[in-house]
Protein backbone atom coordinates (compact mmCIF):
# COMPACT_ATOMS: atom_id res chain seq x y z
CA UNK A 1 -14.11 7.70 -11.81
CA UNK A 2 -12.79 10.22 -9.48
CA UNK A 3 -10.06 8.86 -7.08
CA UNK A 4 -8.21 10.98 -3.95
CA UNK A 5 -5.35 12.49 -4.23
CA UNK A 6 -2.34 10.60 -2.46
CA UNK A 7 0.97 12.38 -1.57
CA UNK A 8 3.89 10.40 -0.52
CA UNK A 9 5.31 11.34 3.06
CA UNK A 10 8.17 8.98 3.37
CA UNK A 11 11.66 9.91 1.37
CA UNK A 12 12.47 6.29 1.48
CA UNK A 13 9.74 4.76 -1.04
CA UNK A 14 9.66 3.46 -4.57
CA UNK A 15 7.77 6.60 -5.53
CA UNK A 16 10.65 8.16 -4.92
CA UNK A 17 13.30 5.75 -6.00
CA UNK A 18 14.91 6.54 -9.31
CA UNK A 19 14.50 2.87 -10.31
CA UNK A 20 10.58 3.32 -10.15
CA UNK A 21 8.24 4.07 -13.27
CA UNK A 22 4.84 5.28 -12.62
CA UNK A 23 1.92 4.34 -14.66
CA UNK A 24 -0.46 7.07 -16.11
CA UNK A 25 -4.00 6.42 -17.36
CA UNK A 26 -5.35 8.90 -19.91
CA UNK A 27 -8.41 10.70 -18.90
CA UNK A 28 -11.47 12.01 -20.96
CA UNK A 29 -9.80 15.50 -20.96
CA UNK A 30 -6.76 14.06 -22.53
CA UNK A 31 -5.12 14.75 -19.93
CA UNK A 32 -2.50 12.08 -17.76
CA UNK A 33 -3.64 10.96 -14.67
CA UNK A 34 -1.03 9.26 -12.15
CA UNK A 35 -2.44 5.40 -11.28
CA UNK A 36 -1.52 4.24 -7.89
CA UNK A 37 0.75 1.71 -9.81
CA UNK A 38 4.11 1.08 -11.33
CA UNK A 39 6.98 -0.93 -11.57
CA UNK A 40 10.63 -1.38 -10.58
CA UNK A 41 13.50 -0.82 -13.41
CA UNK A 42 15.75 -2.59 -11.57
CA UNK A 43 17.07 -5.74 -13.95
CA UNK A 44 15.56 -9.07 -12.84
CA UNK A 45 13.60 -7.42 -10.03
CA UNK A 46 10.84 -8.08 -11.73
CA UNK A 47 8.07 -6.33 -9.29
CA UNK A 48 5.12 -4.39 -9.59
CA UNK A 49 5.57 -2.08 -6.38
CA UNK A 50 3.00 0.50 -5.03
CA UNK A 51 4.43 3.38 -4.70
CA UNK A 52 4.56 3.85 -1.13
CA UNK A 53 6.24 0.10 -0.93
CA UNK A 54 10.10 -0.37 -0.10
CA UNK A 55 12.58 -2.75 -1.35
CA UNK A 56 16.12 -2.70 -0.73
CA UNK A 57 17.16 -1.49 -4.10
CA UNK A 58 16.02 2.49 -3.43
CA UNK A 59 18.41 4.76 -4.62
CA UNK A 60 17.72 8.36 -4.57
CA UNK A 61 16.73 10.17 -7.63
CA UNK A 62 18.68 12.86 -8.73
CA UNK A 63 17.62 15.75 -11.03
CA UNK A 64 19.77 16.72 -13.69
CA UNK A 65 20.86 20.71 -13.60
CA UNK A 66 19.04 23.29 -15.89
CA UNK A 67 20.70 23.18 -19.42
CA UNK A 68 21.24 27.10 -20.30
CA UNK A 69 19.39 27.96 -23.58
């Protein structure tokens, strides 16, 4: 099964919320392919957002700096 492409336009999602964990499906190719599903780390949240949902929990995520080698 072949399914579009979605990109998230709106900073302000759980797609973009460092609480938010995305689930993958593994494809014939062995490859990991993003589901348009997840769920919220947030302790006794207990929801299964989609990723272009909002809650009042969204923080930011922040990367982490390059390490030097």
């Amino acid at each position: 099964m072949i399914s579009p492409k979605i990109y998230i336009a709106r900073p302000q999602v759980c797609g973009t919320c460092v609480h938010y964990r995305q689930h993958y499906v593994l494809s014939e190719g062995g490859r990991l392919e993003p589901l348009w599903y997840g769920h919220c780390h947030v302790p006794h949240h207990g929801r299964y957002p989609q990723p272009d949902g909002t809650c009042p929990h969204w923080e930011a995520y922040r990367e982490e700096p390059a390490r030097p080698r």
